[in-house]
N, C-alpha and C. Protein backbone atom coordinates (compact mmCIF):
# COMPACT_ATOMS: atom_id res chain seq x y z
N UNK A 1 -4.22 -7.54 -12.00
CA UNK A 1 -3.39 -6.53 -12.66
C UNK A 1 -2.05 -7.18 -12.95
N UNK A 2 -2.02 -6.75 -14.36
CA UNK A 2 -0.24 -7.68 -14.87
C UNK A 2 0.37 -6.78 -15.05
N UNK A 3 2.22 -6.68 -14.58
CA UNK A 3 2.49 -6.09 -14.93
C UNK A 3 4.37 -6.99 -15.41
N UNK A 4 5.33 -6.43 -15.93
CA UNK A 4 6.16 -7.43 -16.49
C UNK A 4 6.79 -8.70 -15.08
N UNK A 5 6.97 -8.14 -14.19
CA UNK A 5 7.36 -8.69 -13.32
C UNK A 5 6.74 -9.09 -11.64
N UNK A 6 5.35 -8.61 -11.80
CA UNK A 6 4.45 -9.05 -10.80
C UNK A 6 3.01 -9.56 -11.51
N UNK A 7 2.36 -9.96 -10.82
CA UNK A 7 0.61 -9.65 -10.87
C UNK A 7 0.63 -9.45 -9.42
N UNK A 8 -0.70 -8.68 -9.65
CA UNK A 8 -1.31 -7.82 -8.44
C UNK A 8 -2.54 -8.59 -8.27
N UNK A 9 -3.05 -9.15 -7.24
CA UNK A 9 -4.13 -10.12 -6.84
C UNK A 9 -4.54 -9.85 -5.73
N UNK A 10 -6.12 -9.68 -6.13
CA UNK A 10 -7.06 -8.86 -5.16
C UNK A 10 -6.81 -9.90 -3.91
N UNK A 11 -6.34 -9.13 -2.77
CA UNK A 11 -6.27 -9.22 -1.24
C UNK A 11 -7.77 -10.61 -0.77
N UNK A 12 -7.21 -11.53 -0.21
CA UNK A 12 -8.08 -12.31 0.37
C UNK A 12 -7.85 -13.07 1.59
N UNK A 13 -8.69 -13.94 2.08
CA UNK A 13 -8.20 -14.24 3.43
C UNK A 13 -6.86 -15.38 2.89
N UNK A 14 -6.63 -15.81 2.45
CA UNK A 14 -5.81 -17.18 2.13
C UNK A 14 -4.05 -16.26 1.68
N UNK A 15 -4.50 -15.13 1.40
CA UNK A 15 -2.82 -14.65 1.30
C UNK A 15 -2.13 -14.83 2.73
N UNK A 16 -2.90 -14.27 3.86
CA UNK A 16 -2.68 -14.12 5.26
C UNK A 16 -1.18 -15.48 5.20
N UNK A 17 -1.37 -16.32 4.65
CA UNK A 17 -0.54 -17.74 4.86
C UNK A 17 0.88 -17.07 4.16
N UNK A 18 0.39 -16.63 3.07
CA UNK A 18 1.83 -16.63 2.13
C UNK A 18 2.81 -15.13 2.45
N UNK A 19 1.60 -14.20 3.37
CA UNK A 19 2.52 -12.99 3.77
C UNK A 19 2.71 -12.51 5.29
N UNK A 20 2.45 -13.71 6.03
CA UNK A 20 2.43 -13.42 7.76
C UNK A 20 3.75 -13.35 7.68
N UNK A 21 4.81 -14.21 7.76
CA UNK A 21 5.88 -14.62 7.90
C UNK A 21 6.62 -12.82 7.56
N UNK A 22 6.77 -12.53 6.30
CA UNK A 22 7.27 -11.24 5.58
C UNK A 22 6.57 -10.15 6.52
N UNK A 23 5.35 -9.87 6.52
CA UNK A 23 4.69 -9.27 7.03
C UNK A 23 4.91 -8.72 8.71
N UNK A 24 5.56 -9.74 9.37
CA UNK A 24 5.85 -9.76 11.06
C UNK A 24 7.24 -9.30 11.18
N UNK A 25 8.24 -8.97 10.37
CA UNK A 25 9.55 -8.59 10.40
C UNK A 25 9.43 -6.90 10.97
N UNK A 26 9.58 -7.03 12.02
CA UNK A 26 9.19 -5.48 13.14
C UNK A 26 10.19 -3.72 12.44
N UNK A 27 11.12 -4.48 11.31
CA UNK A 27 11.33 -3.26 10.26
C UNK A 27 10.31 -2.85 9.50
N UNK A 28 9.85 -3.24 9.13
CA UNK A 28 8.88 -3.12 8.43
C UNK A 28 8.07 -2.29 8.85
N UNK A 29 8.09 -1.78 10.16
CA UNK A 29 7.23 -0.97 11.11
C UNK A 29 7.75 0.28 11.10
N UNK A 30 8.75 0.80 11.11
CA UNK A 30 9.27 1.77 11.72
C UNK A 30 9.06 3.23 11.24
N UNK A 31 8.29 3.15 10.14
CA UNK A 31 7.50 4.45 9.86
C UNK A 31 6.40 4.18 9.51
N UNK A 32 5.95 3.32 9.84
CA UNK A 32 4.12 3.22 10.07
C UNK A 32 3.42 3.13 11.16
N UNK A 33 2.31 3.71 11.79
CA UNK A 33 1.61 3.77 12.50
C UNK A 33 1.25 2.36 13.19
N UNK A 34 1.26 1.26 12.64
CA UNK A 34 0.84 -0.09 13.16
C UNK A 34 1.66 -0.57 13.19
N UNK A 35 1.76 -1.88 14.44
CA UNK A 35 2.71 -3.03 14.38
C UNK A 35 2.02 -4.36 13.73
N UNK A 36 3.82 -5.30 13.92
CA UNK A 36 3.38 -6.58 13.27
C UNK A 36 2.04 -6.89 13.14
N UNK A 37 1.78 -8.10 12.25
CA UNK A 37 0.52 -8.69 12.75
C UNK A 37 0.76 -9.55 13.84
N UNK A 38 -0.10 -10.16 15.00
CA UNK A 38 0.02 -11.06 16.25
C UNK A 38 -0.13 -12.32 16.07
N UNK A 39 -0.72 -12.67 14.88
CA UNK A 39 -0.52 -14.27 14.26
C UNK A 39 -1.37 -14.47 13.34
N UNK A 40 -1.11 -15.81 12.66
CA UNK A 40 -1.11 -15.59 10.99
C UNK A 40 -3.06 -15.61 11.06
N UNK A 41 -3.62 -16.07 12.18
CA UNK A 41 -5.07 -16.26 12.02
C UNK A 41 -5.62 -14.60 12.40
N UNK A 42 -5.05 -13.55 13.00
CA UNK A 42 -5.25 -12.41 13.04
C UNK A 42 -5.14 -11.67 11.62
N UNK A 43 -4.60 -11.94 11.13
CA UNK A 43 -4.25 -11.61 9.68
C UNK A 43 -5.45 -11.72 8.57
N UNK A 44 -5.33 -13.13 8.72
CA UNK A 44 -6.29 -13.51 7.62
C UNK A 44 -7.45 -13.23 8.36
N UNK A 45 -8.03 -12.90 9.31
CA UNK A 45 -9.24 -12.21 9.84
C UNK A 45 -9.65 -10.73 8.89
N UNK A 46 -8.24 -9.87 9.54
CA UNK A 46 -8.30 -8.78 8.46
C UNK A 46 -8.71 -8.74 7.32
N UNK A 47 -7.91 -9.65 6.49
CA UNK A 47 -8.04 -9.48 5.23
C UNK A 47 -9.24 -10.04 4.93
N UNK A 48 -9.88 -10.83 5.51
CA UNK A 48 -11.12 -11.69 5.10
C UNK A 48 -12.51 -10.57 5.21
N UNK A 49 -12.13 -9.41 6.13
CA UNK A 49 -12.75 -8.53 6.71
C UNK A 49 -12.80 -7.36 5.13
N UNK A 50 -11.04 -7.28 4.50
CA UNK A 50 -11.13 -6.29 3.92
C UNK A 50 -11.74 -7.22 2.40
N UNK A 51 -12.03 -8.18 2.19
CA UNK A 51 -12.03 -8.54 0.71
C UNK A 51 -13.92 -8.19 0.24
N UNK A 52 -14.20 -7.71 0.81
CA UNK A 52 -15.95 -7.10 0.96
C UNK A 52 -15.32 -5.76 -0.11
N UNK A 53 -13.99 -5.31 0.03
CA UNK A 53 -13.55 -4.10 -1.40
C UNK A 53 -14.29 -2.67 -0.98
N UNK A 54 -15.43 -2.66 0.12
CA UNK A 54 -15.97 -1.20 0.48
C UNK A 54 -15.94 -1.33 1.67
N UNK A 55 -15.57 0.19 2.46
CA UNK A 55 -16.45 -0.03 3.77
C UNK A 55 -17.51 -0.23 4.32
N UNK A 56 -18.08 -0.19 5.62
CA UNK A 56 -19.27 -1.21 6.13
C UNK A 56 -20.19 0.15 5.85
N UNK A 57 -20.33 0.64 5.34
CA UNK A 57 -21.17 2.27 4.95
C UNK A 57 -21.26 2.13 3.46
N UNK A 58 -20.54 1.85 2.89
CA UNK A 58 -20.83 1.96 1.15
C UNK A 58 -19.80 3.07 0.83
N UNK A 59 -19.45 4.28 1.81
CA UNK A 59 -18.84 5.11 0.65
C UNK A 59 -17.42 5.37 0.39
N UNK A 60 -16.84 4.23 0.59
CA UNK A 60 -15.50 4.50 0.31
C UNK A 60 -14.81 2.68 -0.03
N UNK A 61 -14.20 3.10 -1.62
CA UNK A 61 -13.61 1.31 -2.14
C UNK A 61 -12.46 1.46 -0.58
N UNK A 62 -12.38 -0.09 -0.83
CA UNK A 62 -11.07 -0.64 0.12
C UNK A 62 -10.75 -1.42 -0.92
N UNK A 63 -9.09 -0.94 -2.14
CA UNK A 63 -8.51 -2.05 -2.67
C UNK A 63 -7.33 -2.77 -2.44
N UNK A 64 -7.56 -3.76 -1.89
CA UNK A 64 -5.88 -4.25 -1.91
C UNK A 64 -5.64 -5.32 -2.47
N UNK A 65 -4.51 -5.57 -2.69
CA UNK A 65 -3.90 -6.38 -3.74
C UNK A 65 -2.59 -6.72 -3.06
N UNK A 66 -2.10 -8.60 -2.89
CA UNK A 66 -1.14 -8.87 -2.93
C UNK A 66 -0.53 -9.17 -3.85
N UNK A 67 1.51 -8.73 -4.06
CA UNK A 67 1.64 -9.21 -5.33
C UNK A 67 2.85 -10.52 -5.05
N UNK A 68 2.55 -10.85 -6.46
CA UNK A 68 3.31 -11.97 -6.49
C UNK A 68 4.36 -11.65 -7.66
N UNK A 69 5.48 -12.40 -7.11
CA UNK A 69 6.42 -11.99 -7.98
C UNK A 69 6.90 -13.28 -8.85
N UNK A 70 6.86 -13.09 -10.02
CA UNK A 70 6.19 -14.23 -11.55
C UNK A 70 7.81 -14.87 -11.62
N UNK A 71 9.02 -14.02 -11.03
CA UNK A 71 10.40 -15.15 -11.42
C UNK A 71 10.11 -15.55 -10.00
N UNK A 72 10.43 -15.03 -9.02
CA UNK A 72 10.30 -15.59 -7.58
C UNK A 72 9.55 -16.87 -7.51
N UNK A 73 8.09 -16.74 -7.65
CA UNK A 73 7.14 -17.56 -7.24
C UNK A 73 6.82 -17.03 -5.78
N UNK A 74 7.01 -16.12 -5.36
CA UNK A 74 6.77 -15.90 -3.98
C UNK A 74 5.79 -14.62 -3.80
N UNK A 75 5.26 -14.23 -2.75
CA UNK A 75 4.42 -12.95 -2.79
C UNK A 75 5.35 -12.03 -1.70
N UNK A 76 5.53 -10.86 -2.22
CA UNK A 76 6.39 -9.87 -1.79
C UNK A 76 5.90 -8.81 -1.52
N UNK A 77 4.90 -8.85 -1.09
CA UNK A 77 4.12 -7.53 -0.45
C UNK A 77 2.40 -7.16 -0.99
N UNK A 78 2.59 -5.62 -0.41
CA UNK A 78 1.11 -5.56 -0.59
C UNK A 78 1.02 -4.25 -1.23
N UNK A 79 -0.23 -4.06 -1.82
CA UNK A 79 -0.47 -2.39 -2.60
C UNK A 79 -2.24 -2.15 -1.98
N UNK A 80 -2.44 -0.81 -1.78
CA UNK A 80 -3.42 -0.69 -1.16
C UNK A 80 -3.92 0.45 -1.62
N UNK A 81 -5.23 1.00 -1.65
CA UNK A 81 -5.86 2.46 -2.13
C UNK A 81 -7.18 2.46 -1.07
N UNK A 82 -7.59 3.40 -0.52
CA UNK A 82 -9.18 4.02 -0.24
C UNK A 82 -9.35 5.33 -1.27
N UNK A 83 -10.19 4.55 -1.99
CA UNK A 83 -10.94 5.69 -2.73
C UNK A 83 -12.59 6.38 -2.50
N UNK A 84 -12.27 7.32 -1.79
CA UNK A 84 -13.82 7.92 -1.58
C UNK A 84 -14.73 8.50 -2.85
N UNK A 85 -15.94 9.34 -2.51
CA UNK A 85 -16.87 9.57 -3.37
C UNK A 85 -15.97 10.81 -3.89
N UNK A 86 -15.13 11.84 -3.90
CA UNK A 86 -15.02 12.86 -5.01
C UNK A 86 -13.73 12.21 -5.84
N UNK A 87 -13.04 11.17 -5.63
CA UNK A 87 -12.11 10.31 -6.42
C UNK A 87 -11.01 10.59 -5.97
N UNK A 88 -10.67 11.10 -4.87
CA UNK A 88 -9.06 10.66 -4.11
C UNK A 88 -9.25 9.78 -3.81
N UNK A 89 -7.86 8.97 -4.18
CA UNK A 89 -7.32 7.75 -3.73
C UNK A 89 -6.65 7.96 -2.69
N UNK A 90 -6.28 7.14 -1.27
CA UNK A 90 -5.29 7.35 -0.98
C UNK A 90 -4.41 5.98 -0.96
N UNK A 91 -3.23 6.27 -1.72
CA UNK A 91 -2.47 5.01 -1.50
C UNK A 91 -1.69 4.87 -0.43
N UNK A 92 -1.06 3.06 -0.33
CA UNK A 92 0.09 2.64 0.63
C UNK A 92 0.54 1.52 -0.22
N UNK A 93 1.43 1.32 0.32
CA UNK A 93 2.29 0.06 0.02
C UNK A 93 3.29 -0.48 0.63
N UNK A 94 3.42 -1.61 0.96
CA UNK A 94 4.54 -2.42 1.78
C UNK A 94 5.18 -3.21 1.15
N UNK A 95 6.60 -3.45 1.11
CA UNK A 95 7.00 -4.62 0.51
C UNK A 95 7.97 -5.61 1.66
N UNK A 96 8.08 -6.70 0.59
CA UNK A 96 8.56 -7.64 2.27
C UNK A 96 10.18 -7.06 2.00
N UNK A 97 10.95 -7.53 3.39
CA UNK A 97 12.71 -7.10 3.33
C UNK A 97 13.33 -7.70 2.20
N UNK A 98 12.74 -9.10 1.96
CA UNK A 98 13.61 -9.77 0.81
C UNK A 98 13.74 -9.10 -0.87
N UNK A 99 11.91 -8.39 -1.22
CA UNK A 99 11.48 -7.61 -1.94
C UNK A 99 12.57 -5.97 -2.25
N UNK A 100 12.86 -4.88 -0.96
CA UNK A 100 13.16 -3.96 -1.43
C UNK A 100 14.38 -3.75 -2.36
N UNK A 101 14.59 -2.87 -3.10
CA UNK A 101 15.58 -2.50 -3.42
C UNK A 101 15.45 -3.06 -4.84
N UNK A 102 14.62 -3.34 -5.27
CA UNK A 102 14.24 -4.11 -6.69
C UNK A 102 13.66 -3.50 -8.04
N UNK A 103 12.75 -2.04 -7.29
CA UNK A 103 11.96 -1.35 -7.68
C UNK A 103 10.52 -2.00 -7.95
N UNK A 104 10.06 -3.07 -7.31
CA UNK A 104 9.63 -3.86 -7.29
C UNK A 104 7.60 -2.64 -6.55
N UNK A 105 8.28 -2.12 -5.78
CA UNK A 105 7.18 -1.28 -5.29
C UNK A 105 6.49 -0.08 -6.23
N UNK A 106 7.67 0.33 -6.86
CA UNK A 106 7.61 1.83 -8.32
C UNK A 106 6.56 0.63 -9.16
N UNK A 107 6.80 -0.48 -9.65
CA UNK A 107 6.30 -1.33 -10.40
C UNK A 107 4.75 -1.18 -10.13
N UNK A 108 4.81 -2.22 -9.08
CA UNK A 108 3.68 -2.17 -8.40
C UNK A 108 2.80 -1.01 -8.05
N UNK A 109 2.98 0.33 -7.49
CA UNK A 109 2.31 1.21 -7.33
C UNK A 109 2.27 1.81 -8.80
N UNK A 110 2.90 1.67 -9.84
CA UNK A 110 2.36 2.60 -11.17
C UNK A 110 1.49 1.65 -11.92
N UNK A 111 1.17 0.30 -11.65
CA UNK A 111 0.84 -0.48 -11.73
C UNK A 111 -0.74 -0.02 -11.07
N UNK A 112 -0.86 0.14 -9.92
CA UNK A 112 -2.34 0.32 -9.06
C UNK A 112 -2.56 1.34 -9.67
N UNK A 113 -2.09 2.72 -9.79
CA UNK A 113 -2.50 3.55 -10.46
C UNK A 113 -3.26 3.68 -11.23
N UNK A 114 -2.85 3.27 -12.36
CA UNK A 114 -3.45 3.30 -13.61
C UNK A 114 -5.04 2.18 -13.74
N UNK A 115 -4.66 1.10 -12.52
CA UNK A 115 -6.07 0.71 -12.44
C UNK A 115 -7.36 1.58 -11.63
N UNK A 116 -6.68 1.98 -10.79
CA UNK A 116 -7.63 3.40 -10.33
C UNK A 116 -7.97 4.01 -10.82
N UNK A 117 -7.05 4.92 -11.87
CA UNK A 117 -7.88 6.05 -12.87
C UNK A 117 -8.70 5.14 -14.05
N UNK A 118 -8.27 3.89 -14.59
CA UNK A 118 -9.07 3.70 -15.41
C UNK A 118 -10.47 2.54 -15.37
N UNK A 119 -10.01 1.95 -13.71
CA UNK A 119 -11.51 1.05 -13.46
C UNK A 119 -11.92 1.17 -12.56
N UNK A 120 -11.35 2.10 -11.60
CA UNK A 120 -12.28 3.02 -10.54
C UNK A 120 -12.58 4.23 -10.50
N UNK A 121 -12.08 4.98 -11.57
CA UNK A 121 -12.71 6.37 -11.73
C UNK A 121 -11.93 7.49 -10.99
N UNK A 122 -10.66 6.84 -10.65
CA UNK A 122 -9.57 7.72 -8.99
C UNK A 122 -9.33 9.13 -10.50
N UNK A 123 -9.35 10.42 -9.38
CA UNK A 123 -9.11 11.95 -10.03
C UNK A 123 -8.08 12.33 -9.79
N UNK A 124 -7.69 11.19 -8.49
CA UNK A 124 -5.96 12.27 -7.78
C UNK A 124 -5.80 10.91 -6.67
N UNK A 125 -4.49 11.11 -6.37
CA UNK A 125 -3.58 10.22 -5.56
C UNK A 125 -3.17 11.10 -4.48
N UNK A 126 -2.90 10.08 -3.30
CA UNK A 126 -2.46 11.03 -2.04
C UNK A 126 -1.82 10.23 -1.53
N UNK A 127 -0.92 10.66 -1.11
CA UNK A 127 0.18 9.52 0.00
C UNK A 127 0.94 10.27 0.86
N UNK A 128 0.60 9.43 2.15
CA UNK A 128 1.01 10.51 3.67
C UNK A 128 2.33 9.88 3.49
N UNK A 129 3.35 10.40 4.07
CA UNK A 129 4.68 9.32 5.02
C UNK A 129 5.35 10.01 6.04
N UNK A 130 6.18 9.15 6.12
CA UNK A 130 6.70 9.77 7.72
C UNK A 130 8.32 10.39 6.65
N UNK A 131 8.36 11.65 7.25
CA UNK A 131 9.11 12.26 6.63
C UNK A 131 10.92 11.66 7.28
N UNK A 132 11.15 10.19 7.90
CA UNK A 132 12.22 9.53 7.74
C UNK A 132 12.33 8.70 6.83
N UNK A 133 10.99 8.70 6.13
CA UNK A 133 10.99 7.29 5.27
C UNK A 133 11.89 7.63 3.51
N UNK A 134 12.78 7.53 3.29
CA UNK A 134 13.49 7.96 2.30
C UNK A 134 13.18 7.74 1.00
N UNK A 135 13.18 6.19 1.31
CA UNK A 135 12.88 5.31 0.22
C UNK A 135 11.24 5.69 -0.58
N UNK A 136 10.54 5.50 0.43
CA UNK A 136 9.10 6.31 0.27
C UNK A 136 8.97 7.04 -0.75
N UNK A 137 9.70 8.59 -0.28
CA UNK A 137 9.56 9.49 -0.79
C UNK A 137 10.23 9.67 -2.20
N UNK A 138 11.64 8.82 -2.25
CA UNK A 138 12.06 8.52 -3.54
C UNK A 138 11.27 7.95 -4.52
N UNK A 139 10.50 6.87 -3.95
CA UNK A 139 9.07 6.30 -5.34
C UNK A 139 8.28 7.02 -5.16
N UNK A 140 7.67 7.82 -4.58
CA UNK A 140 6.40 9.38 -5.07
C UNK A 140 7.11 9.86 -5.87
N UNK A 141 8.27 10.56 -5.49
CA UNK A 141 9.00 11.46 -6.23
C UNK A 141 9.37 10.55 -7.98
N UNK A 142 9.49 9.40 -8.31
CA UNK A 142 9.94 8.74 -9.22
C UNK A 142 8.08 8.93 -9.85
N UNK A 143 7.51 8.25 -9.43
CA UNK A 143 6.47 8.31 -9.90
C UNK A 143 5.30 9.69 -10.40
N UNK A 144 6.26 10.98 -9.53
CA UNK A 144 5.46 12.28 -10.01
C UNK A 144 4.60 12.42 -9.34
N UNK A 145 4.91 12.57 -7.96
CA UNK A 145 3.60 13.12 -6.69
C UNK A 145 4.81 14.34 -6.82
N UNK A 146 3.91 15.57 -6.22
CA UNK A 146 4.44 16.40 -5.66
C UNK A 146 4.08 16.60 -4.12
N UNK A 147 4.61 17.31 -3.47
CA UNK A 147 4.63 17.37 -1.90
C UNK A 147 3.97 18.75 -1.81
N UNK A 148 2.83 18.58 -0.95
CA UNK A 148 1.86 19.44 -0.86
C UNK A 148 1.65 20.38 0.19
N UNK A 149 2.41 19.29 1.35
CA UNK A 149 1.75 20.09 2.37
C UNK A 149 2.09 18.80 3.70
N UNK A 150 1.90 18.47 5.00
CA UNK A 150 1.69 18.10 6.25
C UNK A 150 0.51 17.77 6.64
N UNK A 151 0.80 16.75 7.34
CA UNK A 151 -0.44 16.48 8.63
C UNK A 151 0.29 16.13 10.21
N UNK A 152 -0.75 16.06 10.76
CA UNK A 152 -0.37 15.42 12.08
C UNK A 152 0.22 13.90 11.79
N UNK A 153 1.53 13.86 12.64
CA UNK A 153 2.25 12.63 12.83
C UNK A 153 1.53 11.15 12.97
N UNK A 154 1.73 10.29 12.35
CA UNK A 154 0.89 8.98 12.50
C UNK A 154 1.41 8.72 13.34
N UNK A 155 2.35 8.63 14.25
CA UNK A 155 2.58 7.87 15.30
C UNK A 155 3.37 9.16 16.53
N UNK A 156 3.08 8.49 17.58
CA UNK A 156 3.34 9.40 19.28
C UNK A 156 5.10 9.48 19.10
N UNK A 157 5.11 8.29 18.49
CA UNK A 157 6.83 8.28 18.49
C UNK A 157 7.60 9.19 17.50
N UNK A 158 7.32 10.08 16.58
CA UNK A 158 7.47 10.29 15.24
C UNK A 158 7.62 11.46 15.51
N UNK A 159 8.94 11.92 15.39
CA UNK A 159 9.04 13.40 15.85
C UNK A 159 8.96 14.64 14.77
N UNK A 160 8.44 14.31 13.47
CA UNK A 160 7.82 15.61 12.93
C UNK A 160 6.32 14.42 12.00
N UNK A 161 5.54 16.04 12.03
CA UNK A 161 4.59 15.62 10.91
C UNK A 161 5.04 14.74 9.17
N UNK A 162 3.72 14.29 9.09
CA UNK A 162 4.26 13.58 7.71
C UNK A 162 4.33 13.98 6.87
N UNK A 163 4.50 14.02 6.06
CA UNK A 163 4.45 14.53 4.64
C UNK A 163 3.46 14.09 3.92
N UNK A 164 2.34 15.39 3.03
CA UNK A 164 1.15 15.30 2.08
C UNK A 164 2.11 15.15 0.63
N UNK A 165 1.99 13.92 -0.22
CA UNK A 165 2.03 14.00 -1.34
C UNK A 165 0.90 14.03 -2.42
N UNK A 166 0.83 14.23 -3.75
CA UNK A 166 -0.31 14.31 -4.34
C UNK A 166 0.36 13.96 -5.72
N UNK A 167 -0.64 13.68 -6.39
CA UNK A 167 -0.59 13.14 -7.91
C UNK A 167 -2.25 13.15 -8.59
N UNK A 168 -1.96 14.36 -9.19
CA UNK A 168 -3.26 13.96 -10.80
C UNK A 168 -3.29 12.85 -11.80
N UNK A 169 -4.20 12.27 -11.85
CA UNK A 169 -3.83 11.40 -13.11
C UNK A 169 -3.41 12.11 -14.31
């Protein structure tokens, strides 16, 4: 996926090298449910795990995509979707510290989008967050999710539920 200032490149074990480093910065955590990765060969396990694109059942895509950023030369994060059988997507996205503040993620996620509705068949978008995450909610909101509704907190530490966003294609 091209877009003016990234390509988006399907997730494989060999990124693990170019995004451990970005990836292990323990900010990066603080409204997500998971920590760092534990080392760069744990990583590329994952990803080597996720580049199969479905789960170990068949019914649900796993897409991810690292991107690279085309003036940089460097890869600055990640974009992610599970799309099940009635066509919700649900997205995520991370970008590295050096990455934010660029719009570099708005890019990138309107970017996945549009490959979902038009080469995976996605009907609607969903994106949980932790209702401290600001920035978050500023690119749903830029991009035209509306806020739907709550779930239970992704993390023990997280003192309110997250926030349900949604988007129709």
């Amino acid at each position: 996926i091209e877009t003016p200032r990234l390509r988006l490149e399907p997730l494989i074990e060999l990124h693990a090298r170019e995004l451990f480093a970005g990836l292990s910065a323990p900010a990066l955590y603080a409204f997500m449910d998971e920590a760092p990765p534990t080392s760069e060969a744990a990583l590329a396990g994952r990803y080597r795990f996720l580049e199969a694109r479905r789960s170990p059942d068949g019914s649900e895509l796993w897409l991810n995509w690292a991107l690279f950023g085309r003036e940089s030369q460097a890869y600055l994060g990640t974009v992610q979707a599970t799309v099940g059988a009635a066509g919700d997507a649900e997205i995520a996205y991370v970008l590295l510290p050096p990455a934010q503040g660029f719009c570099f993620a708005s890019e990138a996620v309107a970017a996945m989008l549009a490959a979902l509705r038009n080469s995976f068949g996605a009907r609607a978008f969903v994106a949980h967050v932790d209702p401290r995450n600001r920035a978050s909610i500023a690119l749903l909101d830029r991009l035209g999710f509306t806020r739907t509704g709550t779930r239970a907190a992704s993390s023990p530490a997280q003192p309110e539920p997250d926030l349900v966003f949604r988007r129709s294609p």
